[in-house]
Structures are given as C-alpha cells and as structure tokens.
N, C-alpha and C. Protein backbone atom coordinates (compact mmCIF):
# COMPACT_ATOMS: atom_id res chain seq x y z
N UNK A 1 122.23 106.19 107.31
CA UNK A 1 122.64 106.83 106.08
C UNK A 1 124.13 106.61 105.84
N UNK A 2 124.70 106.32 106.95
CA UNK A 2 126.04 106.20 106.67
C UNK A 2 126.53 105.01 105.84
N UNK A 3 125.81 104.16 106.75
CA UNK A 3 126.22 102.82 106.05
C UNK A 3 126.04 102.52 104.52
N UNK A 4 124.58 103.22 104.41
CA UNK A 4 124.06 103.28 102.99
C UNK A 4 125.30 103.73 102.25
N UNK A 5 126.39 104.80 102.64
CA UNK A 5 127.00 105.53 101.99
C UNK A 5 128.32 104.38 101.39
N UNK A 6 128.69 104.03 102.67
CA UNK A 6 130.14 103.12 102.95
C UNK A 6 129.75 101.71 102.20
N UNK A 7 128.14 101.35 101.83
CA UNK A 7 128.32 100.16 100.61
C UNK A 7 127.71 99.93 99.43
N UNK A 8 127.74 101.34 99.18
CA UNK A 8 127.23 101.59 98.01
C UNK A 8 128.37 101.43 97.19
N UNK A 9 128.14 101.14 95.99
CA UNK A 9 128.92 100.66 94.52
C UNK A 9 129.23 102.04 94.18
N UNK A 10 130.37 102.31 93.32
CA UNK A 10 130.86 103.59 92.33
C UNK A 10 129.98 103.91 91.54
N UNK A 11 129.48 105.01 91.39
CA UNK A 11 128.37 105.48 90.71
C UNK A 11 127.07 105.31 91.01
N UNK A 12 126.93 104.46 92.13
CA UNK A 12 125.73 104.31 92.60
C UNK A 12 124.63 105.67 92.82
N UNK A 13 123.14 105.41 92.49
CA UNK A 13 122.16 106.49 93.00
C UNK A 13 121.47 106.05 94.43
N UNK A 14 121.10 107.50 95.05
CA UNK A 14 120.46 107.26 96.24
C UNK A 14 119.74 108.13 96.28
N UNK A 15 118.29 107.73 96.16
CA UNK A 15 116.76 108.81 96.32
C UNK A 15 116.67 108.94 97.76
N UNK A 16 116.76 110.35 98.27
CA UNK A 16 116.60 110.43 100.01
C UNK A 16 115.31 111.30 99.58
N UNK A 17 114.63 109.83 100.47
CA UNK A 17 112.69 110.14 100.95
C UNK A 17 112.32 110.50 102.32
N UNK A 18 111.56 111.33 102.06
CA UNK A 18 111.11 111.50 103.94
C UNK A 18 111.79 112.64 104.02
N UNK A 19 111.43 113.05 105.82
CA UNK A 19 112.16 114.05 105.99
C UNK A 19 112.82 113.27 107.52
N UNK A 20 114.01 113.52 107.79
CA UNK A 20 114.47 112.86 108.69
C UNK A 20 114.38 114.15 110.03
N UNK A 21 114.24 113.06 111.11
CA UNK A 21 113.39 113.80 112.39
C UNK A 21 114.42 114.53 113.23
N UNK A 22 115.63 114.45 112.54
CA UNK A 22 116.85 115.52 112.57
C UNK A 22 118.01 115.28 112.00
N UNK A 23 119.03 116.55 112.00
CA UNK A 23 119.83 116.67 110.86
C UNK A 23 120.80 115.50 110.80
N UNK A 24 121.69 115.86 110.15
CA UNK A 24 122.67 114.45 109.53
C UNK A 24 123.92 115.07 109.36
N UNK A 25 125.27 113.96 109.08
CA UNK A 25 126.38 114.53 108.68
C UNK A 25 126.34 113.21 107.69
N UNK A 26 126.86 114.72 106.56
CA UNK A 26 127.08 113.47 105.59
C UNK A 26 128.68 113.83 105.09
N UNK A 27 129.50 112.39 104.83
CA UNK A 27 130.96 112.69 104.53
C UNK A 27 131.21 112.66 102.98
N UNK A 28 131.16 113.95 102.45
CA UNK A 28 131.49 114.32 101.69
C UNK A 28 132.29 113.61 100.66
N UNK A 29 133.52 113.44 101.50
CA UNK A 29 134.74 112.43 100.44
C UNK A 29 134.22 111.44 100.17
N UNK A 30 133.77 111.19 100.76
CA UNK A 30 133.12 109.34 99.96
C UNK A 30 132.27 109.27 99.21
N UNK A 31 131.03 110.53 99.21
CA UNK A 31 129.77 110.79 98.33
C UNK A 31 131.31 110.94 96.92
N UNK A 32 131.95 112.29 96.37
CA UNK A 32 133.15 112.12 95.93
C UNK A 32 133.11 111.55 94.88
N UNK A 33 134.45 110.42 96.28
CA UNK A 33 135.13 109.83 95.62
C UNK A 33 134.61 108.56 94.75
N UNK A 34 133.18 108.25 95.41
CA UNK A 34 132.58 106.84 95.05
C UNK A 34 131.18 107.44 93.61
N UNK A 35 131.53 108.63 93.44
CA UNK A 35 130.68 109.73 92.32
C UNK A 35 129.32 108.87 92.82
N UNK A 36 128.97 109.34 93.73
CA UNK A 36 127.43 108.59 94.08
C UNK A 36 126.78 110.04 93.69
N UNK A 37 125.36 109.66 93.17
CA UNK A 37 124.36 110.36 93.08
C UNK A 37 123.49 110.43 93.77
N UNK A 38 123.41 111.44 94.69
CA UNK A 38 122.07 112.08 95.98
C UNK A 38 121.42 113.20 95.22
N UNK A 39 119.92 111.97 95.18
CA UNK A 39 118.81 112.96 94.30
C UNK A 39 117.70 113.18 95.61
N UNK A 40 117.46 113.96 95.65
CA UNK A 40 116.16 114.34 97.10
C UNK A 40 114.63 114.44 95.87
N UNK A 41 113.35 114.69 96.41
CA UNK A 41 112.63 114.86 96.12
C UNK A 41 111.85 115.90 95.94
N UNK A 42 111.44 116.45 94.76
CA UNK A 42 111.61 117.90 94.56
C UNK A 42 110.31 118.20 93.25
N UNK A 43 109.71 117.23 93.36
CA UNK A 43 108.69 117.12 92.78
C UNK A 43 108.19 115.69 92.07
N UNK A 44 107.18 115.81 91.40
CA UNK A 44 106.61 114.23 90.59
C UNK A 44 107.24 114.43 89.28
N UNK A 45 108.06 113.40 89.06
CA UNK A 45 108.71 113.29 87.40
C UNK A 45 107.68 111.72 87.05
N UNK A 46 106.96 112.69 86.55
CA UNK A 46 106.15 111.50 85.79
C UNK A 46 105.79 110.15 85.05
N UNK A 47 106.56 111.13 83.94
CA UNK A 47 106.69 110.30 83.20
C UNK A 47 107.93 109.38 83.56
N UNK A 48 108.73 109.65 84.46
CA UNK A 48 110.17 108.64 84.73
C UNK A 48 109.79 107.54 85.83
N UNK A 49 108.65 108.35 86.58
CA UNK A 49 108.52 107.47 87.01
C UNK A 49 107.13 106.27 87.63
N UNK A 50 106.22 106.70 86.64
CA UNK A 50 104.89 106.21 86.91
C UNK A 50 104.98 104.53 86.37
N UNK A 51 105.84 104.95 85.43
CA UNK A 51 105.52 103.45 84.64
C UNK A 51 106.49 102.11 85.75
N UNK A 52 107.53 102.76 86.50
CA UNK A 52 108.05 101.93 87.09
C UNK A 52 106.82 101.86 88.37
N UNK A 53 106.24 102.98 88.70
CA UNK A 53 105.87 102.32 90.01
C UNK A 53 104.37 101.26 89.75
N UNK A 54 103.88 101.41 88.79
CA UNK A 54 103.02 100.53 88.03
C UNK A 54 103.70 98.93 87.67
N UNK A 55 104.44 98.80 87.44
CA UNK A 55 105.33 97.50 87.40
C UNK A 55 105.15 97.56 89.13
N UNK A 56 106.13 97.51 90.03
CA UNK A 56 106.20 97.73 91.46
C UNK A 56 104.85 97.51 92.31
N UNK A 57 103.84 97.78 91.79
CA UNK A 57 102.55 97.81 92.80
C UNK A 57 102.10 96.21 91.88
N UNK A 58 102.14 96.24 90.93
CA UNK A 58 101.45 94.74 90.03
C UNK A 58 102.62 93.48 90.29
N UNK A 59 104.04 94.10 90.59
CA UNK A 59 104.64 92.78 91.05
C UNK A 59 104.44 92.00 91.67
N UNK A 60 105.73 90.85 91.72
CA UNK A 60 105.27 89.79 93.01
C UNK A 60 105.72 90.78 94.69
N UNK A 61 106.16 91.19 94.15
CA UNK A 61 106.53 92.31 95.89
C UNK A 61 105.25 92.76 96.34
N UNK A 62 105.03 93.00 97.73
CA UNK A 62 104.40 93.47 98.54
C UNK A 62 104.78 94.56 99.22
N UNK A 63 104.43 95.80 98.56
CA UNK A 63 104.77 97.01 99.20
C UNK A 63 104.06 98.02 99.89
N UNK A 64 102.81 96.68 100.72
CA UNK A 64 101.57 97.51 101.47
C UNK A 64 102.33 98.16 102.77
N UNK A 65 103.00 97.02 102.74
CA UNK A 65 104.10 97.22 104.58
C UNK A 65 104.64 98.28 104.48
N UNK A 66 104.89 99.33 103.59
CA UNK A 66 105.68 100.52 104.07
C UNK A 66 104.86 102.15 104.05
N UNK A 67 103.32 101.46 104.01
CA UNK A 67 102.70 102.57 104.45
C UNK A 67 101.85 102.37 106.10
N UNK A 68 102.42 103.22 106.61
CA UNK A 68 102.17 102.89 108.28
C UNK A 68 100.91 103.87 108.77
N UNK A 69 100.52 105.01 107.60
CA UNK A 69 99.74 105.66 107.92
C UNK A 69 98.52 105.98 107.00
N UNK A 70 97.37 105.86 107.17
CA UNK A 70 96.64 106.87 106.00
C UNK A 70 95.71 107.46 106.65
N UNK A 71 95.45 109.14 106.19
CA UNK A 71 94.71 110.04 106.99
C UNK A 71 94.41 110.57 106.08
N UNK A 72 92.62 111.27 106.68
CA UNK A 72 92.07 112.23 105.70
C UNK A 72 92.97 113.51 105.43
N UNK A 73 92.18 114.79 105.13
CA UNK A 73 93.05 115.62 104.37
C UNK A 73 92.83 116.73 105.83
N UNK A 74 91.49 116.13 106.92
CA UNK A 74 91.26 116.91 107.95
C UNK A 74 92.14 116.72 108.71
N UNK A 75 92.88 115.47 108.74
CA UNK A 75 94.18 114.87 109.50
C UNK A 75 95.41 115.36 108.92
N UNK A 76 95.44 116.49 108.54
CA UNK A 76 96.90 116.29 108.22
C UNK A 76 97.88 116.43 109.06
N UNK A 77 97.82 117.60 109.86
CA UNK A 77 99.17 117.55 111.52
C UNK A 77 98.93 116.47 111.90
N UNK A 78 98.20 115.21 112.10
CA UNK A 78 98.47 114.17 112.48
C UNK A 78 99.46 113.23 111.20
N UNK A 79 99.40 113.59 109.97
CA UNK A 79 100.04 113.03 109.14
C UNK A 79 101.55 113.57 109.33
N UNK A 80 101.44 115.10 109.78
CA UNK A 80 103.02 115.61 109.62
C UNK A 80 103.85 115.43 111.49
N UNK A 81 102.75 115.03 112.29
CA UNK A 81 103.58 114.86 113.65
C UNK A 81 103.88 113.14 113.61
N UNK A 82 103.47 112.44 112.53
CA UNK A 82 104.22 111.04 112.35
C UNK A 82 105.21 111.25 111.92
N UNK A 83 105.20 111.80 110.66
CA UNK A 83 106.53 112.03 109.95
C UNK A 83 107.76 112.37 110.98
N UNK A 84 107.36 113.41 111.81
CA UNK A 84 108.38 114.39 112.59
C UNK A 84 108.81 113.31 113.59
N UNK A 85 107.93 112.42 114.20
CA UNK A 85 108.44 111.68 115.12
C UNK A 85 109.38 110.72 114.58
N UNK A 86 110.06 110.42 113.64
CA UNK A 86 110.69 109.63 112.88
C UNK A 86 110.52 107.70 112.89
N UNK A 87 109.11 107.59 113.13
CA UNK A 87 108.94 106.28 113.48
C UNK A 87 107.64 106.00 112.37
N UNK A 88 107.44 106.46 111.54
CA UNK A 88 106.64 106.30 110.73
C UNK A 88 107.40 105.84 109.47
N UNK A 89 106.62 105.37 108.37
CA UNK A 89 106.96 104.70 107.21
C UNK A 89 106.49 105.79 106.26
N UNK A 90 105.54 105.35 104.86
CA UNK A 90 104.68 106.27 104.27
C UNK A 90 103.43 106.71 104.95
N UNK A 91 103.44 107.76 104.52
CA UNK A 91 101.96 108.43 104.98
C UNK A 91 101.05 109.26 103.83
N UNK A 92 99.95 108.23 103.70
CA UNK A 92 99.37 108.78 102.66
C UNK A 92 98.50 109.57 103.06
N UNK A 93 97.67 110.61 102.17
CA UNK A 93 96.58 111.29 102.45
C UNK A 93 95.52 110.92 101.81
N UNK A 94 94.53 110.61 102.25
CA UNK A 94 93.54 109.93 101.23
C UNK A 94 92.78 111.74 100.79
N UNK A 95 92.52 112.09 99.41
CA UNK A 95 91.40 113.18 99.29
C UNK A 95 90.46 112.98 99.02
C-alpha cells in the first residue's frame, strides 16, 4: 500500500478492496499533499459501475485469474477464513 501511495500521480483515485489480514499505517501527508482519493467499499453503485465492469469482462483482458475462490453459500467461513488468511484473490459465492 505504500508504494501504491509514493507513485501515484496528484489527484490520483485508489479503490481499497478486500479486507487486509491486518492493520496498516497509512502516511497521511502524502495521501494530502498528492490530494489522492481513498474510496473503500461501502456498497454496489450501480449504475457507476456495471456498465464499466461489462466492458471489463467482454474485453480483450482476462480477469478469470483474480478469482482464487468460489464457494457455495453453505461454504461461507470457508469463503471468509480465505479472505482472513490474506492469500486469497476474489472470492465469489455462488447462490
């Protein structure tokens, strides 16, 4: 996260996904001075963002690789002790 911080552009945004498998220091002055935007995830904005991830899944990118998990809905502590172990990617739930 740091690094993310130290080369990011002025005004730059940064969506923090996941939950990280422990806490962080983050340096303040540089979030600041470089007016970066730290947006966390705090619900589904829909409409902002369905249509991009629809472009994104039909692109030429391949973005199967960053789901490392998928579990039923009977699995879920197995979905949330990946997460916690911090070695997991996405984890979907199939319903």
């Amino acid at each position: 996260f740091r690094d993310m911080i130290d080369t990011m552009n002025n005004g730059g945004k940064i969506a923090i996904l996941g939950i990280a498998p422990t806490g962080f220091e983050i340096d303040w002055n540089k979030v600041i001075f470089k007016m970066l935007h730290l947006k966390g995830i705090y619900g589904r904005e829909m409409f902002e963002t369905w249509y991009k991830m629809i472009a994104l899944v039909q692109g030429p990118l391949d973005v199967s690789g960053l789901i490392t998990h998928r579990i039923g809905i009977d699995d879920f502590q197995v979905g949330f002790d990946a997460m916690r172990s911090g070695s997991s990617g996405k984890v979907v739930m199939d319903w």
